[in-house]
C-alpha atoms as a PDB file:
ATOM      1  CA  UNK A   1     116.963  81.335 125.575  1.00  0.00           C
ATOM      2  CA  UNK A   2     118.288  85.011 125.854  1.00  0.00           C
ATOM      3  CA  UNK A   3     119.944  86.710 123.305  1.00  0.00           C
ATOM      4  CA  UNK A   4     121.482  90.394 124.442  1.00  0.00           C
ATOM      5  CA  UNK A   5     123.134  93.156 122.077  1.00  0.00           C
ATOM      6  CA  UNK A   6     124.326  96.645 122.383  1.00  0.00           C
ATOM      7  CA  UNK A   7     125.035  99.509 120.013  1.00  0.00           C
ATOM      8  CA  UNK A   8     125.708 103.232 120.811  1.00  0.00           C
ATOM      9  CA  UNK A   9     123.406 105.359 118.818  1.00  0.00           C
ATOM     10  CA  UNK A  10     123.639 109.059 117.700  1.00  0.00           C
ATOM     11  CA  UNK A  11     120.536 109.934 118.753  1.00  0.00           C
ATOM     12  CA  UNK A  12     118.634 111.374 122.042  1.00  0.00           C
ATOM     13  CA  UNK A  13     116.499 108.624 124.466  1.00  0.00           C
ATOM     14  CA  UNK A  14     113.271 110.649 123.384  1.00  0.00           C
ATOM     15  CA  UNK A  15     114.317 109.932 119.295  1.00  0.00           C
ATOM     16  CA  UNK A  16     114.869 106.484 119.926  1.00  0.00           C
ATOM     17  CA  UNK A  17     111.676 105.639 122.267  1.00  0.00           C
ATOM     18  CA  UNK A  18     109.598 107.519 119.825  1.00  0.00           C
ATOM     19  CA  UNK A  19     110.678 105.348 117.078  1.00  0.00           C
ATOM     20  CA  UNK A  20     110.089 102.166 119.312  1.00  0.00           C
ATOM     21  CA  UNK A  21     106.529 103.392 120.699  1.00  0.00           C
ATOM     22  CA  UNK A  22     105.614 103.596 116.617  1.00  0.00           C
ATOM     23  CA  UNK A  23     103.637 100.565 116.834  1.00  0.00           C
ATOM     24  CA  UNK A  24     102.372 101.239 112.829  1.00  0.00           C
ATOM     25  CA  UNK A  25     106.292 101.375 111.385  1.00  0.00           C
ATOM     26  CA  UNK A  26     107.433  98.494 113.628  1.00  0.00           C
ATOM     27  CA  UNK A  27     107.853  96.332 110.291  1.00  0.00           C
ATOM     28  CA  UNK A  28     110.444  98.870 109.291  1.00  0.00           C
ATOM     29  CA  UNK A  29     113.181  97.886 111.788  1.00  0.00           C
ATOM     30  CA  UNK A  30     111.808  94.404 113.387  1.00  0.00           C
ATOM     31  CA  UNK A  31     112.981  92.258 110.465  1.00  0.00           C
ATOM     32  CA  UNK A  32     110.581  89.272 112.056  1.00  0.00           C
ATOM     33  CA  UNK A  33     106.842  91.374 112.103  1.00  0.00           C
ATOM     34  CA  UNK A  34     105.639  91.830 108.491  1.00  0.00           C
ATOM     35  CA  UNK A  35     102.515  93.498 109.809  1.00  0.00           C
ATOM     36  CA  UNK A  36     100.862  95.190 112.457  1.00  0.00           C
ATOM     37  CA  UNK A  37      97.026  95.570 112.442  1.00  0.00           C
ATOM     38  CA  UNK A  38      96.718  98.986 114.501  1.00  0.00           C
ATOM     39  CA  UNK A  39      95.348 102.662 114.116  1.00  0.00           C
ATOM     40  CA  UNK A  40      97.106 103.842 117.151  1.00  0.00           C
ATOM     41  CA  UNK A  41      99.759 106.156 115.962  1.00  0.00           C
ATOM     42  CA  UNK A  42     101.406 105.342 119.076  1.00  0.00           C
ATOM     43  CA  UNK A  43     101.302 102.589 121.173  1.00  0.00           C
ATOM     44  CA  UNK A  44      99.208 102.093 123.934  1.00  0.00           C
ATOM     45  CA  UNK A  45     100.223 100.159 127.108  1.00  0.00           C
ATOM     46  CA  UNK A  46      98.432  96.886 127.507  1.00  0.00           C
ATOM     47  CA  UNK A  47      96.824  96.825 124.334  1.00  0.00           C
ATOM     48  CA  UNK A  48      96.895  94.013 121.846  1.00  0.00           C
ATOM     49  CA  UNK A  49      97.956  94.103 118.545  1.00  0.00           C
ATOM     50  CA  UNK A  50      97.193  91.732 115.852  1.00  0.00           C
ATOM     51  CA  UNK A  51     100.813  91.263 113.849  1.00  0.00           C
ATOM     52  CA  UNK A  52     101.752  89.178 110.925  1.00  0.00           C
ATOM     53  CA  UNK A  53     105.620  87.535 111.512  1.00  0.00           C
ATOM     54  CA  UNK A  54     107.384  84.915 110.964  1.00  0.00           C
ATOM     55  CA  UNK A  55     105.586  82.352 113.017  1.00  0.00           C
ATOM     56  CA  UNK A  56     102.868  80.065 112.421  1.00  0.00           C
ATOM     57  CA  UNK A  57      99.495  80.994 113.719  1.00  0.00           C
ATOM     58  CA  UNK A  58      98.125  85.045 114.641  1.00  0.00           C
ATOM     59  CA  UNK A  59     100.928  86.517 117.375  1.00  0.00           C
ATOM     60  CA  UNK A  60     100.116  89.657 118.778  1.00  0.00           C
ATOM     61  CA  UNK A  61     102.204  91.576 120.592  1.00  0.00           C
ATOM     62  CA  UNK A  62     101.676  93.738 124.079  1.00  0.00           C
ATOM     63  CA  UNK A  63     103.600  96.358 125.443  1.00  0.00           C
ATOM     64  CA  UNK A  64     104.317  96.089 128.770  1.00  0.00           C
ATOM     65  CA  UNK A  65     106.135  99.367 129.248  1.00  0.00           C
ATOM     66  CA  UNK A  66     107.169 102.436 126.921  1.00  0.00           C
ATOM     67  CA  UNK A  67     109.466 105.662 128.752  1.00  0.00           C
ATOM     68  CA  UNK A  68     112.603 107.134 127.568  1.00  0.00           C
ATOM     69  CA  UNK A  69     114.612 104.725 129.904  1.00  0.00           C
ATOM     70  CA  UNK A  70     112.903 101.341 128.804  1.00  0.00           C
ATOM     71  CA  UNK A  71     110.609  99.654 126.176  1.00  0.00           C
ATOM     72  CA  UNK A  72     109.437  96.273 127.042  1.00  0.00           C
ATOM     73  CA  UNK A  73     106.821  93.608 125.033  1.00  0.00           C
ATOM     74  CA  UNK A  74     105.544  90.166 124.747  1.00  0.00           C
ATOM     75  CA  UNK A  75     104.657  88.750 121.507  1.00  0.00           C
ATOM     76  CA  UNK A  76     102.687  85.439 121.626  1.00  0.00           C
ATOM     77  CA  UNK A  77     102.498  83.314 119.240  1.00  0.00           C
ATOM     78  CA  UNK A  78     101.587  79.489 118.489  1.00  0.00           C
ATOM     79  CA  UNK A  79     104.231  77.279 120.357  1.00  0.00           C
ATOM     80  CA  UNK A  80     106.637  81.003 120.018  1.00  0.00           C
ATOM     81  CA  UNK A  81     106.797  83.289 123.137  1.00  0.00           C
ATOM     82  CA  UNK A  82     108.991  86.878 122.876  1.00  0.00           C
ATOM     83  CA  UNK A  83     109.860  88.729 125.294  1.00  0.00           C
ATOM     84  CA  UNK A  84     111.903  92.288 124.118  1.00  0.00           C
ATOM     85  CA  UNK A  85     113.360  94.611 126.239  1.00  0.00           C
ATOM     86  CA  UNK A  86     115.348  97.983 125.251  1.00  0.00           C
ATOM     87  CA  UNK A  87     116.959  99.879 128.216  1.00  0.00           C
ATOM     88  CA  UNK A  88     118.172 103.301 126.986  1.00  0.00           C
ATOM     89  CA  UNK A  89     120.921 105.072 128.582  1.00  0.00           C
ATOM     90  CA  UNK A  90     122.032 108.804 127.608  1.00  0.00           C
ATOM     91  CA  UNK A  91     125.602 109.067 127.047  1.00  0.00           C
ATOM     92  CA  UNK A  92     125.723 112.654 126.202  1.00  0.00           C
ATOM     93  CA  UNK A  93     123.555 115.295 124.102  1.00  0.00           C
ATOM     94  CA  UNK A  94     122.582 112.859 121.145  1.00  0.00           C
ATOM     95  CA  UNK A  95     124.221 109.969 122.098  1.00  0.00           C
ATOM     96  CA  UNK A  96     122.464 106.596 123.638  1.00  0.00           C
ATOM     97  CA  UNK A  97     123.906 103.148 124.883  1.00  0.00           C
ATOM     98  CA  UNK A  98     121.217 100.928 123.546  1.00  0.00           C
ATOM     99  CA  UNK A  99     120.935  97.242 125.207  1.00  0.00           C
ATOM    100  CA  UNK A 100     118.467  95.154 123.120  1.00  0.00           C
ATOM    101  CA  UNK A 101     117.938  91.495 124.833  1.00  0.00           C
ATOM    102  CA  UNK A 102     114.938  88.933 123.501  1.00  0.00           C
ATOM    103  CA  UNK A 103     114.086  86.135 125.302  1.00  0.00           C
ATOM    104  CA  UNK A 104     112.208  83.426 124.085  1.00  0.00           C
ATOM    105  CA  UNK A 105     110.220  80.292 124.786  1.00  0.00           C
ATOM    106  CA  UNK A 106     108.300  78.414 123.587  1.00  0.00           C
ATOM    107  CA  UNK A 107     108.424  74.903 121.372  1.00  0.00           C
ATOM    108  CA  UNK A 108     109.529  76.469 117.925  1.00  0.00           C
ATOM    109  CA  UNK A 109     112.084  78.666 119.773  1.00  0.00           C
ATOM    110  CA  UNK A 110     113.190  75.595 121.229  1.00  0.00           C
ATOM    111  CA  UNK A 111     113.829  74.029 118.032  1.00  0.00           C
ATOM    112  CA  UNK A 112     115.649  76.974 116.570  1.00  0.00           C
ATOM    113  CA  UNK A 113     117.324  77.137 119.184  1.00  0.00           C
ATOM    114  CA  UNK A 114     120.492  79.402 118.626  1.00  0.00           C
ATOM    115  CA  UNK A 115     119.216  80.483 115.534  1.00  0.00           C
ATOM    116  CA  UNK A 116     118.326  84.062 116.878  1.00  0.00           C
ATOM    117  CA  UNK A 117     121.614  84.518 118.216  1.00  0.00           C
ATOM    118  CA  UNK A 118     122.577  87.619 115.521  1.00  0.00           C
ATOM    119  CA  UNK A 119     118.671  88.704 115.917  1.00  0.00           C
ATOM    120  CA  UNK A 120     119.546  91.715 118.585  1.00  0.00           C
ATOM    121  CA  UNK A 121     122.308  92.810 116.575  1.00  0.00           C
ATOM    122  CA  UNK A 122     120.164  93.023 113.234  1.00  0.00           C
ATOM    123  CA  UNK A 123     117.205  94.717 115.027  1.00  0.00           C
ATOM    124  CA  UNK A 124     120.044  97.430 116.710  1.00  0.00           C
ATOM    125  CA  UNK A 125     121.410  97.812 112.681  1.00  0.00           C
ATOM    126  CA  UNK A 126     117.891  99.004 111.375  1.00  0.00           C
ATOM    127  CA  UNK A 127     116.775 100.948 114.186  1.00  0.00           C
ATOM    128  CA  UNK A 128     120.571 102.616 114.501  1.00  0.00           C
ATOM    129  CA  UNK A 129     119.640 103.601 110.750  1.00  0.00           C
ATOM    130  CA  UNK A 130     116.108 104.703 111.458  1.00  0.00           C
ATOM    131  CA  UNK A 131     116.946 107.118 114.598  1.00  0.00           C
ATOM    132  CA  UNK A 132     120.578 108.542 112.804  1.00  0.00           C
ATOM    133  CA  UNK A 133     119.218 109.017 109.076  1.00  0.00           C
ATOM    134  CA  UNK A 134     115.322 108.725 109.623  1.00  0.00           C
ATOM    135  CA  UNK A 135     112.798 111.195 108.954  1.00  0.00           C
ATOM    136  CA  UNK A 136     112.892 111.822 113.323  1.00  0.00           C
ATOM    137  CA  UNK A 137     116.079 113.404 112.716  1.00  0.00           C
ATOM    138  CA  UNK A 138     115.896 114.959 109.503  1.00  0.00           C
ATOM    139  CA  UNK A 139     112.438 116.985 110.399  1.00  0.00           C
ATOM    140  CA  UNK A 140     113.787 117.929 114.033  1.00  0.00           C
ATOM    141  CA  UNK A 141     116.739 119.138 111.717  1.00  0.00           C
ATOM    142  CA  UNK A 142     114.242 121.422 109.101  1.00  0.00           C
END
């Protein structure tokens, strides 16, 4: 099941990766990862990370890819496969057409089938928030 969304956001393609390459703050605008077990203050390409979500079991989650044109991950789960992908295109000076899509597998995805369908829209709300009135903006701004 895929599940696209798209949101134009007032902020640059560096602003937006940065906050998406924060692998320690990723609870603060992925409503489904309660916890990420990491020291990295960045992420690091190909490196698990332990999380705590809402899925049975320990998922981690791997990023496959992190520039200021796409992030891309796999979280793996118990019976719950993720894939995320965020293509970022500048629109002008501080301003970014952001296309979120998930795609999942997986038996519990399966069952929930359809469930998920607001999930890119919710995860484009918080992060919309986080790169327009975060603290990326406001110390750039200082």
């Amino acid at each position: 099941m895929e599940y696209i969304g798209s949101r134009v956001i007032n902020a640059s393609r560096a602003t937006i990766a940065n906050i998406l390459a924060d692998i320690r703050r990723l609870p603060e605008w992925n409503p489904a990862i309660l916890s990420v077990t990491a020291i990295d203050p960045r992420v690091l390409v190909g490196k698990p990370y332990s999380i705590r979500a809402k899925l049975p079991g320990s998922p981690t989650i791997i990023y496959e890819q992190v520039s200021t044109d796409y992030v891309v991950w796999h979280l793996d789960g118990l019976q719950a496969h993720e894939t995320g992908a965020w293509k970022l295109v500048s629109l002008a000076d501080q301003k970014t057409e952001v296309t979120h899509t998930i795609t999942h597998s997986g038996a519990i995805f399966r069952m929930l089938a359809g469930a998920f369908r607001t999930v890119p829209g919710l995860r484009l709300d918080r992060l919309q928030r986080r790169a327009e009135f975060g603290q990326e903006r406001a110390g750039r701004e200082n």
